[in-house]
Protein backbone atom coordinates (compact mmCIF):
# COMPACT_ATOMS: atom_id res chain seq x y z
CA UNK A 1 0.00 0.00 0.00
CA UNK A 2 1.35 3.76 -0.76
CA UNK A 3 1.92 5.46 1.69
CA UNK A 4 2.71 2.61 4.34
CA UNK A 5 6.23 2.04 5.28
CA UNK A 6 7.12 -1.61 5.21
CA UNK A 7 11.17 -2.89 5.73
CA UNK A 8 11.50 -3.91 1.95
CA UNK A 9 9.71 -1.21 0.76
CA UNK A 10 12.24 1.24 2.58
CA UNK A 11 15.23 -0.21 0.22
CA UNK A 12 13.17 -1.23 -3.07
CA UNK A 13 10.16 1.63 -3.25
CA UNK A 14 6.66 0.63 -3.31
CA UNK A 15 5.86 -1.04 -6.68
CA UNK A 16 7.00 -4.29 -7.97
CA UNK A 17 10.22 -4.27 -6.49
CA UNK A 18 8.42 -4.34 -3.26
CA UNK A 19 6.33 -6.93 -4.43
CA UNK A 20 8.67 -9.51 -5.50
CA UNK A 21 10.77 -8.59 -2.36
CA UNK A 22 7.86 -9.72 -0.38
CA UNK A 23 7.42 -12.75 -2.61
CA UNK A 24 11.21 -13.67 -2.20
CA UNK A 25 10.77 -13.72 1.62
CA UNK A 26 8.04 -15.85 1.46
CA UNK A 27 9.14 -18.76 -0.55
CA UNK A 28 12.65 -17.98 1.82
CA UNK A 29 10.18 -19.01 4.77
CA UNK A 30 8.61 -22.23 3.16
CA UNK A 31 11.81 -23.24 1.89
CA UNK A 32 12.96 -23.36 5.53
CA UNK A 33 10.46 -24.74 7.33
CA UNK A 34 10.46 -27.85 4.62
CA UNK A 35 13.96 -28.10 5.51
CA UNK A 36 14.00 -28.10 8.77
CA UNK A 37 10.48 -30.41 8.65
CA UNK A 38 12.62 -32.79 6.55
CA UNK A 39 16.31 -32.70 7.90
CA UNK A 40 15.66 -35.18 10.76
CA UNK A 41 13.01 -37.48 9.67
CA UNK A 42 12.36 -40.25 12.46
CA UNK A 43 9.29 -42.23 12.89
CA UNK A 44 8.49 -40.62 15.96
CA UNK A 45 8.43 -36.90 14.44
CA UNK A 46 10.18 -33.70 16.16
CA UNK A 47 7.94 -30.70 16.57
CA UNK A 48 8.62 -29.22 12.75
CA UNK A 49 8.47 -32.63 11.46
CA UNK A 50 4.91 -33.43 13.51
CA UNK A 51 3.55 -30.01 12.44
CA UNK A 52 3.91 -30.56 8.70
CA UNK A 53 2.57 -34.18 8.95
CA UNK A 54 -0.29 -32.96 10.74
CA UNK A 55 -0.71 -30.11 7.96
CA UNK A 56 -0.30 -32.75 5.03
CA UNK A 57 -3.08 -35.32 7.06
CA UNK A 58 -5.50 -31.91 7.10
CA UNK A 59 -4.97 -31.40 3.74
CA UNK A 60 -6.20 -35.03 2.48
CA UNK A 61 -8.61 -35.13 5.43
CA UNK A 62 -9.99 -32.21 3.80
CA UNK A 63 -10.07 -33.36 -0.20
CA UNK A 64 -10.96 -37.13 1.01
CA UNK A 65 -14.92 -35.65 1.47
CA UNK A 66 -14.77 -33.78 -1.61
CA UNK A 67 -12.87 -36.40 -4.29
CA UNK A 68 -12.53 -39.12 -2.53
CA UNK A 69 -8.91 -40.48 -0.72
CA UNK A 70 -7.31 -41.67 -4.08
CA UNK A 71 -7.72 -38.33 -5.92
CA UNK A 72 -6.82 -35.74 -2.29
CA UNK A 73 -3.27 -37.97 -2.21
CA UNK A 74 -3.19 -37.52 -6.19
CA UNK A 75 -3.59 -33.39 -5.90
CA UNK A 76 -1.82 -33.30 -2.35
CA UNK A 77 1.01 -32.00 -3.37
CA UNK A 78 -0.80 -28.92 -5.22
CA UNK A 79 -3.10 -27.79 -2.84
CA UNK A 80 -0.41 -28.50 -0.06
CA UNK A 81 1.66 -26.26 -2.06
CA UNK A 82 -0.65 -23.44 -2.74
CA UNK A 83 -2.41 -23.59 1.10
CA UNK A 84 1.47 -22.95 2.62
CA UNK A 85 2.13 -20.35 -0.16
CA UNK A 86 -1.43 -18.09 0.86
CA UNK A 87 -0.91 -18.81 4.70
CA UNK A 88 2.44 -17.68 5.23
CA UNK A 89 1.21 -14.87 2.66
CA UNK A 90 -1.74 -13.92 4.19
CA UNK A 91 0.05 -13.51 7.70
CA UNK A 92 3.63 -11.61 7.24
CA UNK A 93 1.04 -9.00 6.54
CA UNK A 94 -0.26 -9.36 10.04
CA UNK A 95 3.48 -8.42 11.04
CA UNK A 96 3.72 -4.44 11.41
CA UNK A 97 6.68 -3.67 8.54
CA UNK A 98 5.68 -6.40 6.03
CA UNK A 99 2.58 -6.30 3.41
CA UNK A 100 0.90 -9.38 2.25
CA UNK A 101 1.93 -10.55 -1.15
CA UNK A 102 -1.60 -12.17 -2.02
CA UNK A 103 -2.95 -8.20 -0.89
CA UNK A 104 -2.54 -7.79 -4.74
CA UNK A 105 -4.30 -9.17 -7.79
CA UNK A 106 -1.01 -9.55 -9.68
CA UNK A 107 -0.16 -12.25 -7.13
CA UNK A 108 -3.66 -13.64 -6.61
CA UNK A 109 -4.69 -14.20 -10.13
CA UNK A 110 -2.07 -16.05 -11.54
CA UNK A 111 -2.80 -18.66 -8.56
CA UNK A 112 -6.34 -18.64 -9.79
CA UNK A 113 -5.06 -19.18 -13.38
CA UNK A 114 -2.73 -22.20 -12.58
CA UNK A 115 -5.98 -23.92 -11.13
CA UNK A 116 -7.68 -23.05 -14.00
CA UNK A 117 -5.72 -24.77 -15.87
CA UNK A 118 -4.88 -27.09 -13.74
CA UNK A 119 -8.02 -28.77 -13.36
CA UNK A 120 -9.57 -27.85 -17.18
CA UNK A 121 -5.76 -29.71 -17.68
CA UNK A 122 -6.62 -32.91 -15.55
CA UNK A 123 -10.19 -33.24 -16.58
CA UNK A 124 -9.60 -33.45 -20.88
CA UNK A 125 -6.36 -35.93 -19.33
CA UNK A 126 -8.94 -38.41 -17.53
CA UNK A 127 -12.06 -37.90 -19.79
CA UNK A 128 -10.63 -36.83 -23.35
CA UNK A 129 -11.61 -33.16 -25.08
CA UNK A 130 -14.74 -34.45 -26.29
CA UNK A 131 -16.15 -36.47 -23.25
CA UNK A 132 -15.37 -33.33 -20.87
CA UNK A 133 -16.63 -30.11 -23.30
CA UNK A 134 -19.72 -32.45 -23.75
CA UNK A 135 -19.98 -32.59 -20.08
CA UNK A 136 -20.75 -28.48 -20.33
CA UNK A 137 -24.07 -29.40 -22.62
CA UNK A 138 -26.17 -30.85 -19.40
CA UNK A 139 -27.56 -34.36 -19.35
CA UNK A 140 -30.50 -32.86 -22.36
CA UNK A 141 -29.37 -32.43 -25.63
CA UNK A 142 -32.26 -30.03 -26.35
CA UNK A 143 -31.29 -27.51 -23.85
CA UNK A 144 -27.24 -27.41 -25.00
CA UNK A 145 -26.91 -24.65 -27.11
CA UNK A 146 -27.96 -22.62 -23.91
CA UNK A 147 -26.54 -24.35 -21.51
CA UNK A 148 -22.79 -24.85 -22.90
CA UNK A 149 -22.62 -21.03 -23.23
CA UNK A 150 -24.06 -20.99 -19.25
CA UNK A 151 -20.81 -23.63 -18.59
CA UNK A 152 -18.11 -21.77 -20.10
CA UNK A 153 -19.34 -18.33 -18.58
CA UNK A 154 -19.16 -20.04 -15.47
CA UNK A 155 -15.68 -22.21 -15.17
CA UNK A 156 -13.88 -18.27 -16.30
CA UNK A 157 -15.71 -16.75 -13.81
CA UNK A 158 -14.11 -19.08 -11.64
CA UNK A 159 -10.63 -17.32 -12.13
CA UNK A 160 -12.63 -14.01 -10.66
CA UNK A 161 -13.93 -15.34 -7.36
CA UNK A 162 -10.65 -17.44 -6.76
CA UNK A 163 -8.07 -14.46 -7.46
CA UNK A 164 -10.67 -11.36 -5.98
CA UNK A 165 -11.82 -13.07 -2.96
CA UNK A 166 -8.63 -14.08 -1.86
CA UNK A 167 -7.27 -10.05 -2.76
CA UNK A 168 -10.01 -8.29 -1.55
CA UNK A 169 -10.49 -9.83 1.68
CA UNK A 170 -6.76 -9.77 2.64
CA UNK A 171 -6.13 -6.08 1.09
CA UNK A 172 -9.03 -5.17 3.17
CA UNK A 173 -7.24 -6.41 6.33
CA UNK A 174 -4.13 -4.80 5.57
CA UNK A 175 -6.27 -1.82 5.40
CA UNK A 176 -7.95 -2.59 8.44
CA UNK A 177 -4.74 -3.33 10.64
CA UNK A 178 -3.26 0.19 9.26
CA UNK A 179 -6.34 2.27 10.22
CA UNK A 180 -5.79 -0.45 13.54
CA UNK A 181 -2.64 0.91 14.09
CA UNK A 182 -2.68 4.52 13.13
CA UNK A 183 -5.97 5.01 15.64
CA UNK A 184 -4.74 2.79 19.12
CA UNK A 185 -0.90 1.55 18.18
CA UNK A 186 -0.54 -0.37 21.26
CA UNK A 187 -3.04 -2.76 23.24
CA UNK A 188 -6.19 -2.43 21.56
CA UNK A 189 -4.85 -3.88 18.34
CA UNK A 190 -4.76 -7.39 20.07
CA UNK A 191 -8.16 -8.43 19.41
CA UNK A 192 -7.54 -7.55 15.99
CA UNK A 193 -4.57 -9.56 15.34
CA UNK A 194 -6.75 -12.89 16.69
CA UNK A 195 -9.57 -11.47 14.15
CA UNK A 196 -6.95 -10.96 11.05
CA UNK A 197 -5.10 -14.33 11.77
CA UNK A 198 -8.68 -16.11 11.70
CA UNK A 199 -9.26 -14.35 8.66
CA UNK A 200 -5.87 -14.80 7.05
CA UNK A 201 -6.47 -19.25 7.97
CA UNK A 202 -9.65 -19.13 6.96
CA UNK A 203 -9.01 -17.59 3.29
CA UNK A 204 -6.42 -20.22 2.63
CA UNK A 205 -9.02 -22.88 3.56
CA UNK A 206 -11.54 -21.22 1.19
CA UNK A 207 -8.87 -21.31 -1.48
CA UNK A 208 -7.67 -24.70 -0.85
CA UNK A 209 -11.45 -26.60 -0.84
CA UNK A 210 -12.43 -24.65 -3.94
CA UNK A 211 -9.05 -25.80 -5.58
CA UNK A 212 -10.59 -29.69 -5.08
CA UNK A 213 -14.33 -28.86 -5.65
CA UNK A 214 -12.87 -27.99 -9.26
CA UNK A 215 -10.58 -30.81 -9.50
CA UNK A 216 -13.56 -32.56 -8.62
CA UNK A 217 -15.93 -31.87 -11.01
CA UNK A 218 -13.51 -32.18 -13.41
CA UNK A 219 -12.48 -35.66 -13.46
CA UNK A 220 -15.07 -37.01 -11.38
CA UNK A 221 -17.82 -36.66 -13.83
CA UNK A 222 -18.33 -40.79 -14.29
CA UNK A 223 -19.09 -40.81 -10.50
CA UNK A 224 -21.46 -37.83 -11.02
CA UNK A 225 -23.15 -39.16 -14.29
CA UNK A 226 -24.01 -42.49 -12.13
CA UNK A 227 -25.28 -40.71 -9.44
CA UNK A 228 -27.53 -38.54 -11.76
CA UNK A 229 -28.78 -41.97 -13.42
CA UNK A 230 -29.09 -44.09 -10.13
CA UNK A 231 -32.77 -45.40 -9.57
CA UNK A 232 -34.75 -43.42 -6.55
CA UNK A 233 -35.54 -45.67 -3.13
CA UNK A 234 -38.28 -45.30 -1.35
């Protein structure tokens, strides 16, 4: 934000430079706490090493509801990825000095563009290009030319909600925590740290499930044709 003085933005400027700083210190911080989740692997885990198994267990616990256990171990390693990139994101903007890198649609929307792709990717892999743009014409074949427009309107406007949800609701903390801090600079911000770090988890949670409902109903659409077709019970 202009205007807000932030430790990398004292020795780069605010603009990209202070962007990409921001960026760099992130990936610095995962890249650590990998390595020092990894350097001493035992079978009884240390605290880093217990931490990031528990984080990697959420993270299939999570997918297993939405695409099954098979498919959450399959796209573990993406949504692990992106989940640690927005978290750690989300809250060195908490820290007074530092400014959230996903506070700005340049870093937000290509992360909504790689699942995008991503998914539109996986789904013509598992079903073939014209088994998965056929799903987009609904189960009646009278009603396609109206609904396959509907479809295609609605997977890009995916890349909106993912990348402006996730931008607006952190840039509006950051805003939120400045006003915070200009107004009572001392105790009162407290509650609003507890508030912003709920906020800042809860945003990478929202990013994260969306990330498998997608992957979901893109290569899941057997499961969903069957279930569409099963018989009603009484």
């Amino acid at each position: 934000m202009e205007g807000v003085f932030t430790y990398i933005g004292a020795l780069t400027g605010h603009g990209n430079g202070m962007v990409i700083g921001h960026l760099i210190l992130v990936v610095a911080i995962i890249m650590l706490t990998v390595k020092f989740s990894t350097k001493n692997m035992r079978a009884v885990p240390g605290n880093m090493q217990n931490i990031m198994e528990a984080y990697l267990g959420g993270v299939i616990a999570m997918g297993q509801d939405v695409i099954g256990e098979e498919l959450a171990r399959k796209y573990l390693p993406l949504v692990a990825t992106i989940g640690i990139f927005v978290l750690i994101s989300n809250l060195i903007g908490i820290i007074p000095g530092f400014e959230s890198p996903t506070s700005n649609i340049n870093i937000t929307l290509p992360l909504a563009l790689l699942v995008f792709f991503y998914y539109n990717f996986e789904g013509i892999r598992e079903n073939g290009v014209v088994h998965y743009f056929a799903h987009f014409a609904g189960p009646v074949k009278v009603l396609a030319p109206l609904m396959f427009p509907i479809e295609i309107v609605s997977h890009l406007s995916r890349i909106i909600s993912l990348s402006f949800r996730l931008f607006g609701n952190i840039k509006g903390d950051d805003l939120f925590l400045w006003v915070l801090l200009m107004l009572v600079p001392w105790f009162a911000p407290l509650p609003g740290y507890l508030l912003l770090t709920f906020s800042a988890l809860l945003q990478t949670f929202v990013f994260m499930i969306l990330t498998y409902v997608y992957l979901a109903g893109a290569v899941a659409m057997e499961d969903e044709h069957d279930k569409a077709h099963e018989p009603a019970h009484a």
